[in-house]
Protein backbone atom coordinates (compact mmCIF):
# COMPACT_ATOMS: atom_id res chain seq x y z
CA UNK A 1 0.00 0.00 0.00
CA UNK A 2 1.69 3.11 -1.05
CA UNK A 3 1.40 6.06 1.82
CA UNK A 4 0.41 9.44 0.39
CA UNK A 5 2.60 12.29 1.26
CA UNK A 6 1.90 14.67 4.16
CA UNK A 7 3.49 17.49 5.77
CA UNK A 8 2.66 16.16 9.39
CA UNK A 9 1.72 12.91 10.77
CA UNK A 10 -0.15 12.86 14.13
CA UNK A 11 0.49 9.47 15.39
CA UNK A 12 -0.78 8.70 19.11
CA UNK A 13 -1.57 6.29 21.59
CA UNK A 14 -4.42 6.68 24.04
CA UNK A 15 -5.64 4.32 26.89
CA UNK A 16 -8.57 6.11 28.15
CA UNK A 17 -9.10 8.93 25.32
CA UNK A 18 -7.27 11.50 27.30
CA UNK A 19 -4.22 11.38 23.86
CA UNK A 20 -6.64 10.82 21.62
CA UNK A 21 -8.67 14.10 22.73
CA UNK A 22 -5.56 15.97 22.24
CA UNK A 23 -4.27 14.22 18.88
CA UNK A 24 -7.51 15.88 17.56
CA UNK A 25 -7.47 18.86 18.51
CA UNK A 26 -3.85 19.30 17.16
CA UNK A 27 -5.53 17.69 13.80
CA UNK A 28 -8.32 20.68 13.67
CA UNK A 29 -5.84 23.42 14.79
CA UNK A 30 -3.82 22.07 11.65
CA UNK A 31 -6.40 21.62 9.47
CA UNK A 32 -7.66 25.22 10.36
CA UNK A 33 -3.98 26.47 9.45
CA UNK A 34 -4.20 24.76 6.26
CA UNK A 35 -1.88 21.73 7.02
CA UNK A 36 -2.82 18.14 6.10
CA UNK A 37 -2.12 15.67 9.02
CA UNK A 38 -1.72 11.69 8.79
CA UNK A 39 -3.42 10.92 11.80
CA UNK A 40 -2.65 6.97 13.20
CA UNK A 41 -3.54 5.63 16.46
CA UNK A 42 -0.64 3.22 17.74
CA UNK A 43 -1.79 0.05 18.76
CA UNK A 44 0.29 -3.26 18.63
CA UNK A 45 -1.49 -4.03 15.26
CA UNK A 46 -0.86 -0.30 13.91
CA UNK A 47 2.78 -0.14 14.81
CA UNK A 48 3.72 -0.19 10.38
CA UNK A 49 1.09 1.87 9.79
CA UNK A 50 2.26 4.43 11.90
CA UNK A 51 5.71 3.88 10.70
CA UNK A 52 4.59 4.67 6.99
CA UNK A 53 2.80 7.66 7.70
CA UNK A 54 5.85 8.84 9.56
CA UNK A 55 7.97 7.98 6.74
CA UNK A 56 5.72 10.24 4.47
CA UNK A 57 5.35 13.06 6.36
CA UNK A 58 7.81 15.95 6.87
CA UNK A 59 7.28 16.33 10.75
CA UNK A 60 6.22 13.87 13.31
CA UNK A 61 3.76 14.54 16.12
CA UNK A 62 3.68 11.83 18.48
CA UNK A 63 1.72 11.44 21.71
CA UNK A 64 1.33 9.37 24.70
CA UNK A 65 0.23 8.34 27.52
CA UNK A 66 2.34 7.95 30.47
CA UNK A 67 3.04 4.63 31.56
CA UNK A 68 5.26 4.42 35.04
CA UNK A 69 6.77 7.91 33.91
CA UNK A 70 7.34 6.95 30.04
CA UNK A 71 5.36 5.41 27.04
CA UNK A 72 3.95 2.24 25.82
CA UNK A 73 6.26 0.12 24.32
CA UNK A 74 4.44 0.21 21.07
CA UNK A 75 5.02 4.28 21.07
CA UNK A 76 8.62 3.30 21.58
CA UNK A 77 9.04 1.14 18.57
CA UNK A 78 7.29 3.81 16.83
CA UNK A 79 9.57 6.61 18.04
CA UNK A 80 12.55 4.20 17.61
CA UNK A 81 11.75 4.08 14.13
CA UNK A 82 12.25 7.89 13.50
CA UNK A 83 15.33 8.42 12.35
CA UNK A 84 16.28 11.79 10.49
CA UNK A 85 12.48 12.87 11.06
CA UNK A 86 11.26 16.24 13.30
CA UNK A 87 9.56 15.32 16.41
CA UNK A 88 6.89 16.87 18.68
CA UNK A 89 5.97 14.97 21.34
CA UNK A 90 2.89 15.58 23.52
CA UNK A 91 1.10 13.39 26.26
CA UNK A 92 -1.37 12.98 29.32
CA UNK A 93 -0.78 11.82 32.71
CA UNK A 94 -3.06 11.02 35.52
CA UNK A 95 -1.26 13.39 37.53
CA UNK A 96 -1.02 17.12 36.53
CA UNK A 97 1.45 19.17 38.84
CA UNK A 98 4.89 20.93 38.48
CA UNK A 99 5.69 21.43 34.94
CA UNK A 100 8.91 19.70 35.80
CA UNK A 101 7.32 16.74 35.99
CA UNK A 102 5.74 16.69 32.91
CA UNK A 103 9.43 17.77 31.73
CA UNK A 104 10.76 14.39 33.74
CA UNK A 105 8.23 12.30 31.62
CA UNK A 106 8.75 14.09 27.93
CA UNK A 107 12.67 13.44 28.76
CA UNK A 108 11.99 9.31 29.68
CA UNK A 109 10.43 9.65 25.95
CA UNK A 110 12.63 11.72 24.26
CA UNK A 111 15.38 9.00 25.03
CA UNK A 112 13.35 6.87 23.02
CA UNK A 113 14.49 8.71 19.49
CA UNK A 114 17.05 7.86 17.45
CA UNK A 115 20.45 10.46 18.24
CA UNK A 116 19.60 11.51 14.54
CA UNK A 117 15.85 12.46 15.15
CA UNK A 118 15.62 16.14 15.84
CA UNK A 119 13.46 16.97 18.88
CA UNK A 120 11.19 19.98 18.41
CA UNK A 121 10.06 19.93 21.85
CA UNK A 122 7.04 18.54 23.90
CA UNK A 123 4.03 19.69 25.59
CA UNK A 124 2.01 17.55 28.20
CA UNK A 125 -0.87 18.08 30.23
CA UNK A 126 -2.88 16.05 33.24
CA UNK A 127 -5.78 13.45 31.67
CA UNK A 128 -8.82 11.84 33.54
CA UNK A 129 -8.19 8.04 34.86
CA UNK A 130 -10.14 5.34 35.00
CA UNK A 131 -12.39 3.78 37.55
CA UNK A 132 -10.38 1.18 38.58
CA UNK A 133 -7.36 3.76 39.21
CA UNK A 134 -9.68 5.37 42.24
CA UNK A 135 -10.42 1.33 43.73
CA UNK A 136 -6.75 1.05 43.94
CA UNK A 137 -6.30 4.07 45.69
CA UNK A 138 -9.51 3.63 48.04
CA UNK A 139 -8.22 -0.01 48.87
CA UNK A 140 -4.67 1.49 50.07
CA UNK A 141 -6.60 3.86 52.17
CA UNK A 142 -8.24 1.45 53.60
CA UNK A 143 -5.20 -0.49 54.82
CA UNK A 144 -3.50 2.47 56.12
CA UNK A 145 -6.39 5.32 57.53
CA UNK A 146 -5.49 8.66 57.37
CA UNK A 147 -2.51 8.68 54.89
CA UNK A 148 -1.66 11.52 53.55
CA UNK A 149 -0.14 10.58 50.84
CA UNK A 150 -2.49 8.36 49.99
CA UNK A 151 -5.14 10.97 50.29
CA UNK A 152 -3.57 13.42 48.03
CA UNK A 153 -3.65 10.58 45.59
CA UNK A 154 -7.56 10.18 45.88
CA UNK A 155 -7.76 13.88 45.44
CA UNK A 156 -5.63 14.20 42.86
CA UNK A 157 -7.77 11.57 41.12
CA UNK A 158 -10.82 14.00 41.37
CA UNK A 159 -9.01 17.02 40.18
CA UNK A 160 -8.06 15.38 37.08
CA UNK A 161 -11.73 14.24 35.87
CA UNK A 162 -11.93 17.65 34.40
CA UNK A 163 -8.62 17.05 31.81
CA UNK A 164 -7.82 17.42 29.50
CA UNK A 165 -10.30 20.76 29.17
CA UNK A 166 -10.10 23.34 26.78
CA UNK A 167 -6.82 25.08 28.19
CA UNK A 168 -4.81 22.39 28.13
CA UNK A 169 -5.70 21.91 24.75
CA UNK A 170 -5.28 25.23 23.64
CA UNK A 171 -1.82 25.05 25.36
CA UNK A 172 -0.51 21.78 23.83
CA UNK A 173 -1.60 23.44 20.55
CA UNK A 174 0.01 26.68 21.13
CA UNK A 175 3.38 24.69 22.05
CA UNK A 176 2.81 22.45 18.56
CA UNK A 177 2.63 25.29 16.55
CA UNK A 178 5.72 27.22 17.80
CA UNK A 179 7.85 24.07 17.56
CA UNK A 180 6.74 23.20 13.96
C-alpha cells in the first residue's frame, strides 16, 4: 500500500481517550492552518502503519500516555523508528502538577528517538483516569487510615476528571505550533 505524502503525521496512543482528545485537537488546529495531518492511532497491530505515515510526512507529532513515567512500548518502537524525522511529542498523565514533571516524563520519551531524530520539543498536560485507578487508591486507604499521601492521591484523582479541558488543549496546541 503506497502512503500518500503529508506534511505532518499525528500518530498517538491513548488508553482512556485522554491522547486521543488531544491528537484531535492538534488535527483541527492544523487543518484550520491549512496543514494536512496523517493521523494513526498506535496500537500493537498499527505499529507499520504508523511507521509509513511517519515515513511520508515531513514532521512527526507523536503522543502518549504515560506509563510508570514513560510510554507504551508500542510508542517506543514507533519513536525508535524515526530516524532523520522532526519530532513533537505531547502526552497525558493522571497526575497534573509541576511542569517539571511533565518535563521528567517528555525526557523518559525523548530518550526513546534515534540520536539523529531532531526533537522539536514537547508539551504535556494532566488526563482523567479510569475507575479502577480510584479502587486502587480507596483499597490502600483502607489499609493504612489517614494517609496523607495516599489521600492526596484520591484527590488528585478528582481534580483530574476535568482534563484534559479546553486550556490544556489550547496550550498543547500553542506549544505544537511554535515548535513546527
Amino acid at each position: 500500500m503506497e502512503t500518500k505524502h503529508s506534511d505532518i503525521a499525528i500518530l498517538y496512543n491513548s488508553n482512556s481517550g485522554n491522547t486521543r482528545m488531544v491528537a484531535e485537537a492538534l488535527e483541527r488546529a492544523l487543518a484550520g492552518d491549512g496543514t494536512q495531518a496523517a493521523v494513526v492511532e498506535i496500537t500493537a497491530e498499527s505499529v507499520a502503519q504508523a511507521a509509513e505515515a511517519a515515513a511520508a510526512a515531513d514532521a512527526v507529532l507523536v503522543g502518549f500516555w504515560c506509563d510508570k513515567g514513560s510510554c507504551t512500548d508500542e510508542v517506543a518502537q514507533v519513536l525508535s523508528g524515526l530516524s532523520g524525522k522532526r519530532v513533537f511529542l505531547f502526552g497525558t498523565a493522571g497526575f497534573g502538577g509541576a511542569p517539571a514533571y511533565f518535563e521528567r516524563i517528555l525526557s523518559a520519551v525523548r530518550t526513546k528517538l534515534p540520536e539523529d531524530a531532531t526533537y522539536l520539543g514537547g508539551a504535556m498536560c494532566q488526563g482523567k483516569m479510569g475507575q479502577g485507578v480510584l479502587a486502587r487508591y480507596e483499597a490502600m486507604l483502607a489499609e493504612k487510615p489517614g494517609d496523607a499521601h495516599i489521600t492526596s492521591m484520591i484527590d488528585n484523582f478528582h481534580a483530574a476528571l476535568g482534563h484534559p479541558d479546553e486550556a490544556d488543549l489550547a496550550a498543547i496546541v500553542r506549544a505544537a505550533r511554535v515548535a513546527l
